[in-house]
Protein backbone atom coordinates (compact mmCIF):
# COMPACT_ATOMS: atom_id res chain seq x y z
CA UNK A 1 6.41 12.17 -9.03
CA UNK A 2 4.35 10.68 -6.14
CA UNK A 3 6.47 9.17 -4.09
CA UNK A 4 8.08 10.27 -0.43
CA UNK A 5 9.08 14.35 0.06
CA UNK A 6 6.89 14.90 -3.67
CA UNK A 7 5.25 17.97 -4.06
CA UNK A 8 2.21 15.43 -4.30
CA UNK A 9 3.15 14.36 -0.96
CA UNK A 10 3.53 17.79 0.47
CA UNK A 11 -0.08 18.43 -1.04
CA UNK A 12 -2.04 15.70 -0.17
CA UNK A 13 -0.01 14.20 2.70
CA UNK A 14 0.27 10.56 1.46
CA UNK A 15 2.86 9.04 -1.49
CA UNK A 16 3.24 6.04 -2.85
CA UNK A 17 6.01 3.62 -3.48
CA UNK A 18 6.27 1.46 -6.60
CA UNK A 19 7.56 -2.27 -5.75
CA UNK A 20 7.91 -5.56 -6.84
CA UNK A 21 6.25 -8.80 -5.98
CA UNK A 22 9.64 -9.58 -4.29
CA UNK A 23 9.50 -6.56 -1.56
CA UNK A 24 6.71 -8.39 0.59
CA UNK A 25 5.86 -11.20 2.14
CA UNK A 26 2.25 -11.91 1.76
CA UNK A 27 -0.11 -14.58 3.45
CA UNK A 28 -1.34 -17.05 1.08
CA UNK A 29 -4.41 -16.20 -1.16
CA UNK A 30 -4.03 -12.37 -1.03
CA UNK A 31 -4.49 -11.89 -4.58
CA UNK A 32 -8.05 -12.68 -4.49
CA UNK A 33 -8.76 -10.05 -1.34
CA UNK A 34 -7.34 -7.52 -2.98
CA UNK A 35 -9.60 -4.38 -3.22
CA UNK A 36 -10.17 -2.64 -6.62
CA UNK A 37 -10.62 0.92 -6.59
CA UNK A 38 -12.54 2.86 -9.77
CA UNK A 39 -14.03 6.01 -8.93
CA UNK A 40 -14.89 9.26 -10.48
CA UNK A 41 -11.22 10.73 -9.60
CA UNK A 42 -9.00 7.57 -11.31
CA UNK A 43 -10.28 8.25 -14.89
CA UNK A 44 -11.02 5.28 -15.97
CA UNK A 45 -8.21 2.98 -14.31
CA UNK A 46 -8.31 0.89 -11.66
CA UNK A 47 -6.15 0.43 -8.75
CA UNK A 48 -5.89 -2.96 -7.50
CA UNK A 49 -5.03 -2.40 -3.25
CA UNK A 50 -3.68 -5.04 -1.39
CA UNK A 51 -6.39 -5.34 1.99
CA UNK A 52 -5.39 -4.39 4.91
CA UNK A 53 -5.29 -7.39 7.00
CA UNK A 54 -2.74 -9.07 4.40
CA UNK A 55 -0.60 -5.52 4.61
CA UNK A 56 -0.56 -5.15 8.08
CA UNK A 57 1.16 -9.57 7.63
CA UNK A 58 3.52 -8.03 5.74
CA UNK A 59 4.35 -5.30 7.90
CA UNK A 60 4.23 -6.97 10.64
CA UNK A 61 7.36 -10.09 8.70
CA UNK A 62 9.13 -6.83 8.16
CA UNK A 63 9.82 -6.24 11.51
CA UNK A 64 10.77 -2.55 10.72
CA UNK A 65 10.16 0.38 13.36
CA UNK A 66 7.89 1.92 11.29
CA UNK A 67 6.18 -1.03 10.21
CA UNK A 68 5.01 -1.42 14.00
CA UNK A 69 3.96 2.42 14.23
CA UNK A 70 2.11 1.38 10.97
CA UNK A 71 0.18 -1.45 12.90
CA UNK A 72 -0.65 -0.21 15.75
CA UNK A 73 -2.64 3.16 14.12
């Protein structure tokens, strides 16, 4: 419902992708810098973001040509 080529997509021109702990490879400690987000617009839930330093690690272990683009915006 939100993920790539959604009508959510083609609306707000992001998606997301739903993952397990297993997809990444993440730099020690990134649980505790992860970023919650509660606003107004998430009625009453919380997101839990991972920060953007320990995402762009990730990426970056990936090694994927997108993953690079990714970085380097």
């Amino acid at each position: 419902m939100i993920g790539e080529h959604s009508s959510f997509h083609e609306s707000f021109g992001y998606y997301a992708q739903g993952v397990g702990f297993e997809t990444a490879t993440l730099p020690e400690g990134w649980e505790e810098r992860c970023i919650a987000i509660e606003n107004e617009n998430t009625g009453g839930c919380i997101a839990y973001c991972i920060e953007l330093n320990d995402t762009c690690i990730s990426k970056y272990v990936a090694n994927r040509d997108k993953d690079h683009k990714y970085i380097s915006e």
